[in-house]
N, C-alpha and C. Protein backbone atom coordinates (compact mmCIF):
# COMPACT_ATOMS: atom_id res chain seq x y z
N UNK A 1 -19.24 -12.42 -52.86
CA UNK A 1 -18.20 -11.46 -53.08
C UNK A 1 -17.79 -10.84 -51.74
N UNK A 2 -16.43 -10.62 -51.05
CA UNK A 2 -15.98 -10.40 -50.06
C UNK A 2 -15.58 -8.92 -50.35
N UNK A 3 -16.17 -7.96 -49.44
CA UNK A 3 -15.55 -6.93 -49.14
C UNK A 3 -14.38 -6.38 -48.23
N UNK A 4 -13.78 -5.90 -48.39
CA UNK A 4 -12.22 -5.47 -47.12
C UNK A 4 -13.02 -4.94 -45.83
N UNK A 5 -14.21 -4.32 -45.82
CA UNK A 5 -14.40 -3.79 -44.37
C UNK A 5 -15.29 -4.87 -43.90
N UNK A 6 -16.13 -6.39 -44.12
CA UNK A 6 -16.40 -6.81 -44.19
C UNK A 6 -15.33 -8.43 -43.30
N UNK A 7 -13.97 -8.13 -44.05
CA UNK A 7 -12.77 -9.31 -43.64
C UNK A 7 -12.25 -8.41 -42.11
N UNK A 8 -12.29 -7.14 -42.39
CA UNK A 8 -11.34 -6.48 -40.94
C UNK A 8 -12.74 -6.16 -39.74
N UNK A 9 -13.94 -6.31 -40.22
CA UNK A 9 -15.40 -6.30 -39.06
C UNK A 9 -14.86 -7.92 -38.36
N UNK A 10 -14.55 -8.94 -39.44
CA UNK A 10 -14.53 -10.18 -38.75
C UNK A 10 -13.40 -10.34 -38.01
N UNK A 11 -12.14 -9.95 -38.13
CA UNK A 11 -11.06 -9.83 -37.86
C UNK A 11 -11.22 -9.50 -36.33
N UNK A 12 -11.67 -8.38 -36.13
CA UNK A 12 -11.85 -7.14 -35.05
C UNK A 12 -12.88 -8.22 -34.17
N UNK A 13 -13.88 -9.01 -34.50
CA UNK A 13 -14.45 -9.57 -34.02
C UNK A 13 -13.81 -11.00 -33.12
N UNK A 14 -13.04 -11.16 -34.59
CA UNK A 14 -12.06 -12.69 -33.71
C UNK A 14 -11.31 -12.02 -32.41
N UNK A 15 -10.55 -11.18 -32.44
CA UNK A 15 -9.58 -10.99 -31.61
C UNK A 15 -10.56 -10.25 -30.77
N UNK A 16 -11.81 -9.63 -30.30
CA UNK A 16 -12.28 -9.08 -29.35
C UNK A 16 -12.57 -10.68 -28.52
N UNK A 17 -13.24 -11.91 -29.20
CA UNK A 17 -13.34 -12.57 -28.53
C UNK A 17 -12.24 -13.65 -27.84
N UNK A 18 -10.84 -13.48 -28.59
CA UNK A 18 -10.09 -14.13 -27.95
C UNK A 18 -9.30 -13.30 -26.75
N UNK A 19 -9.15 -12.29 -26.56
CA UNK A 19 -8.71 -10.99 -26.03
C UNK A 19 -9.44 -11.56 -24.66
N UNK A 20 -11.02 -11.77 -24.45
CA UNK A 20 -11.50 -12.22 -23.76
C UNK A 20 -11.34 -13.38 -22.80
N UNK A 21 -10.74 -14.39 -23.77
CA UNK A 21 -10.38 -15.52 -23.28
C UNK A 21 -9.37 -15.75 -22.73
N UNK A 22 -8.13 -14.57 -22.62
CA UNK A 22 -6.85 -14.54 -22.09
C UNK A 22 -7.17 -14.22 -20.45
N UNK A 23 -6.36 -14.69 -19.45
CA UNK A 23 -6.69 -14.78 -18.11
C UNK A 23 -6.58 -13.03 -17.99
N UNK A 24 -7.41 -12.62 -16.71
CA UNK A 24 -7.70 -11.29 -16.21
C UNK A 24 -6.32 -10.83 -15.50
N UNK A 25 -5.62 -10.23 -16.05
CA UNK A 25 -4.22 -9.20 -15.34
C UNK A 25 -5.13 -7.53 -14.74
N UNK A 26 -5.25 -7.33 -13.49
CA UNK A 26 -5.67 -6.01 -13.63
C UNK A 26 -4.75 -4.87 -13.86
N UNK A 27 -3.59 -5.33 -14.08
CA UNK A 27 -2.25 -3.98 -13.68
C UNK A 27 -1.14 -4.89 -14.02
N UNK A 28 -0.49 -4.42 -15.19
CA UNK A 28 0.93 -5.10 -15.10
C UNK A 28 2.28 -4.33 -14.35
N UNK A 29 1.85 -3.17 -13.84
CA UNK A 29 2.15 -2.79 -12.70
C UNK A 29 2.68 -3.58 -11.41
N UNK A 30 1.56 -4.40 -10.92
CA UNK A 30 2.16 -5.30 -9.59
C UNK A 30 1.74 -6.13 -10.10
N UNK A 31 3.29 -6.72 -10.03
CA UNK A 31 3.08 -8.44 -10.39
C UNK A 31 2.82 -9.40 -9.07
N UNK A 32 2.75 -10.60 -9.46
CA UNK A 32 1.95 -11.28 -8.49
C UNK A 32 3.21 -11.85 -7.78
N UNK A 33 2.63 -12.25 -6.36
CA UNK A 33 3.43 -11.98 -5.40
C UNK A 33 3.57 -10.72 -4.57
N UNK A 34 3.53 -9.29 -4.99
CA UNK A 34 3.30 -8.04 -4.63
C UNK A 34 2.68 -8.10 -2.93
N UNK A 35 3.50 -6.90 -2.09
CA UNK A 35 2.55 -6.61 -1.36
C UNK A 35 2.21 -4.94 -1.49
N UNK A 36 0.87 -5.29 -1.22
CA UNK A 36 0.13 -3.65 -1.51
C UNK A 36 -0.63 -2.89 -0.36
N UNK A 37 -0.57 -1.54 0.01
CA UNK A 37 -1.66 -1.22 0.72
C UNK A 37 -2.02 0.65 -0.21
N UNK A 38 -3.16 0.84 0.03
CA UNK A 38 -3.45 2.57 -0.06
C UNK A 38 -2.96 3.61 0.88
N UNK A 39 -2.47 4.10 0.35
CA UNK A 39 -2.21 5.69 1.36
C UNK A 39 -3.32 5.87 2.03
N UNK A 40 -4.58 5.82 1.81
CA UNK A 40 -5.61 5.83 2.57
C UNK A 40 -5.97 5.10 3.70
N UNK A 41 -5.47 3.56 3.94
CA UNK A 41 -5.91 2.52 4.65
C UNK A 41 -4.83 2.13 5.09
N UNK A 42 -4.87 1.12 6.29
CA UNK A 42 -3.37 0.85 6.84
C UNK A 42 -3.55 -0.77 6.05
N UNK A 43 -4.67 -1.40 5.85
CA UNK A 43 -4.69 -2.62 5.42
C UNK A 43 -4.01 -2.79 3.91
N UNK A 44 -2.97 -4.13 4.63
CA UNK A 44 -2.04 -4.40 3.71
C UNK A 44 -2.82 -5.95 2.91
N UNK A 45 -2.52 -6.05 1.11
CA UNK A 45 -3.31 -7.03 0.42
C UNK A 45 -1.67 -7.90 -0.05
N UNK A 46 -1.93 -9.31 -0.66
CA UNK A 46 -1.12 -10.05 -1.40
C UNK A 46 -1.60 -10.05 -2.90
N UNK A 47 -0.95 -9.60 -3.37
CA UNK A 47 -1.74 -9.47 -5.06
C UNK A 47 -0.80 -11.02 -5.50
N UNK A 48 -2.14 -11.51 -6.12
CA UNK A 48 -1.73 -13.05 -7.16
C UNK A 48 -2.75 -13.17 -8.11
N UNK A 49 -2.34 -13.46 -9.45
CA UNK A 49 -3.37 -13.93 -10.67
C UNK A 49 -4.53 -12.77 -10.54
N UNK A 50 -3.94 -11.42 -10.52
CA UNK A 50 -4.75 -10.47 -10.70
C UNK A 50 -5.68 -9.63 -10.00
N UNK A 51 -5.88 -10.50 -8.48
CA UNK A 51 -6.69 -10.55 -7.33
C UNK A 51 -6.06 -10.19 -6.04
N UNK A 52 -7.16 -9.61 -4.93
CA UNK A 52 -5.69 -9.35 -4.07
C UNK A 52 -6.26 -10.17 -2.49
N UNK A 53 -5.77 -10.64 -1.51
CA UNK A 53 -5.84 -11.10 -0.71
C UNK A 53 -5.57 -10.11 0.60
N UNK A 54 -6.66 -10.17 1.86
CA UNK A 54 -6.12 -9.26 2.84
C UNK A 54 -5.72 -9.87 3.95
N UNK A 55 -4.74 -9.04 4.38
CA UNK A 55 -4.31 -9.84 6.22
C UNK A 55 -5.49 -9.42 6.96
N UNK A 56 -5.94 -10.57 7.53
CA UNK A 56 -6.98 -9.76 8.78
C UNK A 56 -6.51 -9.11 9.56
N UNK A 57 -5.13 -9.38 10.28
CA UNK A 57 -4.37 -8.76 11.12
C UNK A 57 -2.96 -8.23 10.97
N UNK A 58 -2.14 -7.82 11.85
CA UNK A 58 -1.05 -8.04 12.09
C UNK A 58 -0.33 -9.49 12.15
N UNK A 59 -0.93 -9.71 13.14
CA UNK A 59 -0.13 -11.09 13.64
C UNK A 59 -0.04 -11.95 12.45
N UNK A 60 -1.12 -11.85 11.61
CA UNK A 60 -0.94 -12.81 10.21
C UNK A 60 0.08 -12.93 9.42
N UNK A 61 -0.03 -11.28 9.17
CA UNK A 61 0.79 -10.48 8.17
C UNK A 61 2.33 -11.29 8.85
N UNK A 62 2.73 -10.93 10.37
CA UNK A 62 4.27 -11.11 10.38
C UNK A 62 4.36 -12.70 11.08
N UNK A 63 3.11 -13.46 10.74
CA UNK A 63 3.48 -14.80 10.66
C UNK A 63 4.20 -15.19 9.26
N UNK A 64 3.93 -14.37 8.37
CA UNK A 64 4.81 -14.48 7.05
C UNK A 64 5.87 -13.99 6.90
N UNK A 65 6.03 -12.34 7.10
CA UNK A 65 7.06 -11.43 6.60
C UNK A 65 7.43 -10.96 8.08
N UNK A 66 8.67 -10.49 8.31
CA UNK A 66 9.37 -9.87 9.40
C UNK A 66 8.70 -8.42 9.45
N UNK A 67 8.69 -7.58 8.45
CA UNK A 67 8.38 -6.27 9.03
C UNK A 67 7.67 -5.60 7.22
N UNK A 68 7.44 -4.51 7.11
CA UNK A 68 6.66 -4.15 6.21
C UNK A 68 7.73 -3.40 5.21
N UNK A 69 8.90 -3.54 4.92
CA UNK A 69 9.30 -2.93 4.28
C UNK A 69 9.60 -3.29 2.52
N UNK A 70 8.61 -3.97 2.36
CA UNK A 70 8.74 -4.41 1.21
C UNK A 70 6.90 -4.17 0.12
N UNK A 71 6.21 -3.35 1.44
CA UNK A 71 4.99 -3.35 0.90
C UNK A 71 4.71 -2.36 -0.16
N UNK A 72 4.26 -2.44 -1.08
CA UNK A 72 4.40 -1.14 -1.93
C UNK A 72 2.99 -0.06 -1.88
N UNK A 73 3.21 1.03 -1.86
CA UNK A 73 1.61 1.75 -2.14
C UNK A 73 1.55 1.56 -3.20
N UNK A 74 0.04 1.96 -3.80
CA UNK A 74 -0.87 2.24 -4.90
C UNK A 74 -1.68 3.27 -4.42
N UNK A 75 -2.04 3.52 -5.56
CA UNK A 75 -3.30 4.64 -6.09
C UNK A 75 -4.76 4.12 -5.02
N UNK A 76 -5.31 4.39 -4.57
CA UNK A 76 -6.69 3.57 -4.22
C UNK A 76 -7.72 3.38 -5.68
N UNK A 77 -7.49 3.68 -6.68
CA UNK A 77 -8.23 3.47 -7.99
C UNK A 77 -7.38 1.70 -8.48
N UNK A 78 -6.09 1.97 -8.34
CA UNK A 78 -5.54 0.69 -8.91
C UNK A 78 -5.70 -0.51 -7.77
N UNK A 79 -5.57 -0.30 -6.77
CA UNK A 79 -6.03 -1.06 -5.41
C UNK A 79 -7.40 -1.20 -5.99
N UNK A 80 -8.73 -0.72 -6.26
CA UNK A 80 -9.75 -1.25 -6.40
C UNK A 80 -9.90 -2.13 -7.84
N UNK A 81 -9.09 -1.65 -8.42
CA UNK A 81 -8.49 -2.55 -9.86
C UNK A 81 -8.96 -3.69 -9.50
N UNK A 82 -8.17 -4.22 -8.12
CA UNK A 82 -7.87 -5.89 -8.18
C UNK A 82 -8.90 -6.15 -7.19
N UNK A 83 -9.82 -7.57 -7.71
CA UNK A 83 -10.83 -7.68 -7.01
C UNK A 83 -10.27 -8.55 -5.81
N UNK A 84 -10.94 -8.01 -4.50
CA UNK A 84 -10.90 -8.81 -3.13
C UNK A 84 -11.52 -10.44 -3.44
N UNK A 85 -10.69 -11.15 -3.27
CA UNK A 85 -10.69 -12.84 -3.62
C UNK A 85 -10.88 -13.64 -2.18
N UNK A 86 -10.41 -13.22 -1.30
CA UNK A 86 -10.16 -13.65 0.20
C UNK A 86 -9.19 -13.64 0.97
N UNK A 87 -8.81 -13.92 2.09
CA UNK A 87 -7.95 -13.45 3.41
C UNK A 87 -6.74 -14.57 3.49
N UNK A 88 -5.65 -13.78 3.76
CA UNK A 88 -4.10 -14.73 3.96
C UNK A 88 -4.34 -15.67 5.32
N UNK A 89 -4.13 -16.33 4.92
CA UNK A 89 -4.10 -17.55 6.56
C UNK A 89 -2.85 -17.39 6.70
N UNK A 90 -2.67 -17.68 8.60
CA UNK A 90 -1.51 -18.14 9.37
C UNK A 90 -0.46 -19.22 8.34
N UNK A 91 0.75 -18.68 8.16
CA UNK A 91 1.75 -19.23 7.64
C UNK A 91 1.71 -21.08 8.62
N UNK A 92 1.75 -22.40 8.05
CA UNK A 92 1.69 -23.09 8.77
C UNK A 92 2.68 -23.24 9.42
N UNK A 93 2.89 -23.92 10.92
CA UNK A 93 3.69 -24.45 11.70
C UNK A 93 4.22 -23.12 12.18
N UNK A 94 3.79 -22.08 12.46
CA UNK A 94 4.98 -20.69 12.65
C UNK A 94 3.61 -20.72 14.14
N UNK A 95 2.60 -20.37 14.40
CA UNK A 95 1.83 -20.00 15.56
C UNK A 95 0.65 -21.17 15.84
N UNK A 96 0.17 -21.22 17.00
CA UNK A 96 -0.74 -22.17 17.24
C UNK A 96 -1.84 -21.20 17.64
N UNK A 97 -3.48 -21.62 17.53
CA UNK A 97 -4.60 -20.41 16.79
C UNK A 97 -5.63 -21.33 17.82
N UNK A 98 -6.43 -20.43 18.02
CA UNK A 98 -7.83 -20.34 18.85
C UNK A 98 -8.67 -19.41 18.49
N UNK A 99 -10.11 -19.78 19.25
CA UNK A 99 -10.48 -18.57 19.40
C UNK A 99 -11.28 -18.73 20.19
N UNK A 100 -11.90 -17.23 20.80
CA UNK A 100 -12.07 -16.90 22.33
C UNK A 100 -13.27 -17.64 22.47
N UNK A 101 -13.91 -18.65 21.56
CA UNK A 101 -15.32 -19.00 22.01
C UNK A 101 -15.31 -20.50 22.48
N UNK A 102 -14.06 -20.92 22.52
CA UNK A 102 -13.31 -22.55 22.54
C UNK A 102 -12.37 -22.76 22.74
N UNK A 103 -12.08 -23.69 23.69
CA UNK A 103 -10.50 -23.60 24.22
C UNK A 103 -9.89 -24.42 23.30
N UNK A 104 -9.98 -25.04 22.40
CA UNK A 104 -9.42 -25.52 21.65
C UNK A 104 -8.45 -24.99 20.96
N UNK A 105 -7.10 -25.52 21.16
CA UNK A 105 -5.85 -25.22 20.65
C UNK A 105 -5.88 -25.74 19.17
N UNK A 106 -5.29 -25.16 18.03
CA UNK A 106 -4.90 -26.04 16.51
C UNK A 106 -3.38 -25.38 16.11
N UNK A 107 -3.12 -26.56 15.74
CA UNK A 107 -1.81 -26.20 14.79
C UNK A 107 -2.56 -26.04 13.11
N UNK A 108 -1.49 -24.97 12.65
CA UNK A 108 -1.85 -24.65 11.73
C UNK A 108 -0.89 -25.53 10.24
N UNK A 109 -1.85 -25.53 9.49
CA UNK A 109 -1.00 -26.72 8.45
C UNK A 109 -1.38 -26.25 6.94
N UNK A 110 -0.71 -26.52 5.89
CA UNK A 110 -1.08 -25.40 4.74
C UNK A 110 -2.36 -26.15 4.48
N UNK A 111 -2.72 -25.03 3.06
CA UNK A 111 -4.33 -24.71 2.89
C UNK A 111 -5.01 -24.06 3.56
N UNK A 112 -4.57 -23.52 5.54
CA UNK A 112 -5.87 -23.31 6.12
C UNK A 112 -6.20 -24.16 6.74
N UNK A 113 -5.67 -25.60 6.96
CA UNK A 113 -6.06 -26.58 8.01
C UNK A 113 -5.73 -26.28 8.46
N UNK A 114 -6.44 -26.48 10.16
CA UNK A 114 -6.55 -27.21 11.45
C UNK A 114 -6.63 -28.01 11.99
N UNK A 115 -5.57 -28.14 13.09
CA UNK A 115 -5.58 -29.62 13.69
C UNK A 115 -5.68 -29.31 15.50
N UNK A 116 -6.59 -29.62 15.52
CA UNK A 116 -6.84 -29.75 17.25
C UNK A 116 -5.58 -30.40 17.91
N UNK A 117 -4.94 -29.31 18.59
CA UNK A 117 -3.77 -30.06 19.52
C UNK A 117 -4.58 -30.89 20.65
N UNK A 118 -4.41 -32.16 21.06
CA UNK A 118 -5.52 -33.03 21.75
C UNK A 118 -4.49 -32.97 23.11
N UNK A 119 -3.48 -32.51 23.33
CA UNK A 119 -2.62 -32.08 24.91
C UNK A 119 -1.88 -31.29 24.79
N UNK A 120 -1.20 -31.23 26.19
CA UNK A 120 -0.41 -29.91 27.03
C UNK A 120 0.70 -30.60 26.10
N UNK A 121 1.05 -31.74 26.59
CA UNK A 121 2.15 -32.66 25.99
C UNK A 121 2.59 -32.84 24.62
N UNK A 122 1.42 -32.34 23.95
CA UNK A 122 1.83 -32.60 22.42
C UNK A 122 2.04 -31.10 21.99
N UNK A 123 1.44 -29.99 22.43
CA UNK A 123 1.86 -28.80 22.58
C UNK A 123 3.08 -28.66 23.02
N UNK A 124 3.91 -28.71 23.80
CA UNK A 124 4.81 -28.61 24.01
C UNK A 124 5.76 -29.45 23.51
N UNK A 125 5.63 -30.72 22.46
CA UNK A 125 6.45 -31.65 21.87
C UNK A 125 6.83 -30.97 20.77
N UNK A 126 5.70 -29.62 20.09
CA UNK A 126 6.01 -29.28 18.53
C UNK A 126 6.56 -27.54 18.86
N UNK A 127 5.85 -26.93 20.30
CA UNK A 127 6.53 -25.80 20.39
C UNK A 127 7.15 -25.49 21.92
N UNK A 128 7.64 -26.45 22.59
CA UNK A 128 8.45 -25.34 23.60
C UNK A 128 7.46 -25.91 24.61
N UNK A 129 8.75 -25.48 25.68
CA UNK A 129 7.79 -25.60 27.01
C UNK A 129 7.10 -24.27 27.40
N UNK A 130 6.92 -23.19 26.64
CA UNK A 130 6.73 -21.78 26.40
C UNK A 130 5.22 -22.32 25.11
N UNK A 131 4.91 -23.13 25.44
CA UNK A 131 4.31 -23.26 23.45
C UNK A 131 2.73 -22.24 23.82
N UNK A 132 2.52 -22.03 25.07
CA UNK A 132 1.08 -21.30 25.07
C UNK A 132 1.41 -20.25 25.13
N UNK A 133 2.95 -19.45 24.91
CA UNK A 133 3.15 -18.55 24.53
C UNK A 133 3.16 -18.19 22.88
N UNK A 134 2.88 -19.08 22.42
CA UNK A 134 2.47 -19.12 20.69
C UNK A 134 1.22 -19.26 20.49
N UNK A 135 0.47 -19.35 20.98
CA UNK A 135 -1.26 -19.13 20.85
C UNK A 135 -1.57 -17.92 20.38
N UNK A 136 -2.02 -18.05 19.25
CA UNK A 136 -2.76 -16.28 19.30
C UNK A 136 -4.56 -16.73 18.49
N UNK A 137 -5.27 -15.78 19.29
CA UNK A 137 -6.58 -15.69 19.27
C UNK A 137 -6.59 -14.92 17.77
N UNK A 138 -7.95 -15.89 17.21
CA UNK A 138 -8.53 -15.41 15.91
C UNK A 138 -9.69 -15.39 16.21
N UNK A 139 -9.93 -14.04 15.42
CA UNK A 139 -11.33 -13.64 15.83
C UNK A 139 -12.63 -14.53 15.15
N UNK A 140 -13.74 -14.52 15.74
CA UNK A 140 -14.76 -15.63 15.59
C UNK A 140 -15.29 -15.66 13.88
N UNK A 141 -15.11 -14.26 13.49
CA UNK A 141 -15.33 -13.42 11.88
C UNK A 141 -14.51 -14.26 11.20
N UNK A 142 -13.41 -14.43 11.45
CA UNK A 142 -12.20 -15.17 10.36
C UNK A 142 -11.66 -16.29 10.53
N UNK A 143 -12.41 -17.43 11.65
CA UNK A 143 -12.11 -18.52 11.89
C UNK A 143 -12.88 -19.34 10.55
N UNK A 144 -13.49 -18.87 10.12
CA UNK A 144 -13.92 -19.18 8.80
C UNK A 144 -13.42 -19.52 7.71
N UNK A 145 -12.06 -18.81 7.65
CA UNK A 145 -11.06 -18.74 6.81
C UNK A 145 -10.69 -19.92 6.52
N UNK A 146 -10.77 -20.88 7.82
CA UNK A 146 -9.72 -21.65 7.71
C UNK A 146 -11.03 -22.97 7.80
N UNK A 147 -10.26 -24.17 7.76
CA UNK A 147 -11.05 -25.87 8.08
C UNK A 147 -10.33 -26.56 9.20
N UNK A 148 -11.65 -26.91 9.76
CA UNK A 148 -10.82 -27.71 10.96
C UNK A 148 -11.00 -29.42 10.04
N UNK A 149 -9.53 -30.09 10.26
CA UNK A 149 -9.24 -31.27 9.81
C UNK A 149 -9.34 -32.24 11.29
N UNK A 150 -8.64 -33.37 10.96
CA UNK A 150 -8.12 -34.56 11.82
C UNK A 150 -7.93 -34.09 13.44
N UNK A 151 -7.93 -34.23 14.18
CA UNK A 151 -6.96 -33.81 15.39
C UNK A 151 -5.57 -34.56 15.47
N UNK A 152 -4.42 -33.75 16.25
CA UNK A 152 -3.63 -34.50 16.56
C UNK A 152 -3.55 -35.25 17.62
N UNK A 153 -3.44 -37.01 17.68
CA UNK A 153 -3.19 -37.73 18.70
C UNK A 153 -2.04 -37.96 19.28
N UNK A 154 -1.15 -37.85 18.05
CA UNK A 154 0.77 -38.22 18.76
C UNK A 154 1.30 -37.36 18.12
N UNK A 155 2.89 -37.39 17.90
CA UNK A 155 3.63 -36.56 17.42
C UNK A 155 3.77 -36.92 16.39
N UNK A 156 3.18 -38.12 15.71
CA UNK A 156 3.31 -38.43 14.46
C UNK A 156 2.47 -37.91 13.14
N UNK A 157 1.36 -37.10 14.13
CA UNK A 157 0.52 -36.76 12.97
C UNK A 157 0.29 -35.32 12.59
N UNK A 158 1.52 -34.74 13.22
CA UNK A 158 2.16 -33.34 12.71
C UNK A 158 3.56 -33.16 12.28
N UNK A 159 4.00 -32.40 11.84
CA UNK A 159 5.52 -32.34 11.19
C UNK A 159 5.27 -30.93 10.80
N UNK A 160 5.94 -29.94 12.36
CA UNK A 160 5.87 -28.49 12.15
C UNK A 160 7.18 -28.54 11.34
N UNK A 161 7.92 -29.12 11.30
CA UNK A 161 9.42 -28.48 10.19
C UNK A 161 9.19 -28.63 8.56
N UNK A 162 7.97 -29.39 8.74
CA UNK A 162 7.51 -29.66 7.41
C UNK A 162 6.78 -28.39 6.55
N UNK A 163 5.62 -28.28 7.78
CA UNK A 163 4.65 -27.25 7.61
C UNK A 163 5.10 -25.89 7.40
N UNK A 164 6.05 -25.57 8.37
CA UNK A 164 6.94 -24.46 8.54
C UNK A 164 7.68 -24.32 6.82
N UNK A 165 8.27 -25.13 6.49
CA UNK A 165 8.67 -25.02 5.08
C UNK A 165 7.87 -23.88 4.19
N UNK A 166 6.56 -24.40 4.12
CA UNK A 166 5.96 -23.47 2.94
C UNK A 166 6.25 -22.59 2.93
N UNK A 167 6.73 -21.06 2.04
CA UNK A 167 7.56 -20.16 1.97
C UNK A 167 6.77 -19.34 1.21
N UNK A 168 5.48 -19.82 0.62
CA UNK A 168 5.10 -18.91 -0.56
C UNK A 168 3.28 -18.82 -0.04
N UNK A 169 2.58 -17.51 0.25
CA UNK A 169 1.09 -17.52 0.38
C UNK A 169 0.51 -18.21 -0.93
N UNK A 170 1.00 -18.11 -2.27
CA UNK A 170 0.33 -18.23 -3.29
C UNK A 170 0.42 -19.87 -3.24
N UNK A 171 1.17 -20.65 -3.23
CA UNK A 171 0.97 -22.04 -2.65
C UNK A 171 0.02 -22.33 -1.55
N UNK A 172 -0.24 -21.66 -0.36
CA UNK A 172 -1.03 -21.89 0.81
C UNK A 172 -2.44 -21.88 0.53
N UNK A 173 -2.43 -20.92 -0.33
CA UNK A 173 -3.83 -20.52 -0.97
C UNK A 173 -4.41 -21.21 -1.89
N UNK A 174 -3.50 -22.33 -2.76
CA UNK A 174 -3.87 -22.76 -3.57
C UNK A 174 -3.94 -22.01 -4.91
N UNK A 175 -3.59 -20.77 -4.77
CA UNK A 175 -3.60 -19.91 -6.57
C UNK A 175 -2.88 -20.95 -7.53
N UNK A 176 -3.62 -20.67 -8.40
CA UNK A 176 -3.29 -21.00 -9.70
C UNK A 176 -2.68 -19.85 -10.80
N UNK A 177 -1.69 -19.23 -10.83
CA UNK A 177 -0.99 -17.91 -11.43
C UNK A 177 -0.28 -18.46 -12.76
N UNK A 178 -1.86 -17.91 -13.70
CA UNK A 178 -1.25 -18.20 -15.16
C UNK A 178 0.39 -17.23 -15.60
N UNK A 179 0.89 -17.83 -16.65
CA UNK A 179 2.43 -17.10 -17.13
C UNK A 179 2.04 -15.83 -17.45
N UNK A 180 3.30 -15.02 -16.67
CA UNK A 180 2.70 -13.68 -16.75
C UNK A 180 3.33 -13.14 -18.37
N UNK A 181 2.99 -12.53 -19.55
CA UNK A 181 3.28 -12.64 -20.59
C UNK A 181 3.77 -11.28 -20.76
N UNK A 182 5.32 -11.14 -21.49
CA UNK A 182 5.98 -9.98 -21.67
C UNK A 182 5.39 -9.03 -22.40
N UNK A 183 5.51 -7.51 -22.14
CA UNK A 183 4.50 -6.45 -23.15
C UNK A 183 5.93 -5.86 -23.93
């Protein structure tokens, strides 16, 4: 014999566990894509699929965006909302990256690859006869971020107009940003 508080205990039960199973939104507040920082902190995040990503630097930050006027504040309670996932890499093909413990030059390529520029000559084939004026040092902490791949031998085994294309961090990163669902 079925009782009514008995059908709405199970009820309450189904939907707590499917409720569960729906992907984690911390804030439908900032949608993904968002840029965020706290009134408290100058560090600016990329919010995607609920999570937020930090620039290590400057130079990162406006290897992507021209200037900050599109960053939005938050609360520092809703900023801690979204859990720290990991750090924005160099937009590819926009700067060429080192760091101070290796002279090794890389072009940068999406995902976070690296490619050992293997000459002066091939440096200067993809940026300028100025191209070691596009070097910028990453610190030894966040060279981590990234993978060193292949090196380059010729000009064939880079394509900065290619690299340069990518337009979106949430592609670079690889996010996966389930449909964000209307309330």
């Amino acid at each position: 014999m079925l009782h009514m508080p008995n059908i709405s205990f199970r009820l309450l039960a189904v939907a707590a566990v499917l409720a569960c199973m729906l992907p984690f939104s911390a804030s439908a507040a900032v949608p993904t894509g968002t840029l965020v920082k706290s009134a408290e902190t100058s560090s600016v995040y990329y919010v995607a699929a609920g999570k937020r990503y930090a620039f290590p630097n400057e130079k990162i930050f406006f290897s992507w965006y021209p200037d900050f006027s599109t960053v939005v504040t938050i609360s520092p309670e809703e900023l801690a909302s979204y859990p720290l996932s990991g750090n924005v890499t160099y937009k590819p093909g926009v700067r060429l990256v080192k760091i101070t413990t290796d002279p090794k030059v890389y072009a940068v390529s999406r995902y976070g690859f690296l490619h050992w520029v293997t000459s002066e000559a091939l440096a200067r084939t993809f940026y300028g006869e100025t191209w070691n004026m596009s070097v910028d040092d990453v610190p030894d902490t966040f060279f981590t971020n990234y993978q060193v791949k292949e090196p380059i031998l010729t000009a064939a085994d880079y394509d900065r107009t290619m690299e340069s294309a990518i337009g979106s961090i949430i592609l670079n990163l690889g996010i996966v940003v389930p449909l964000e669902r209307a309330e």
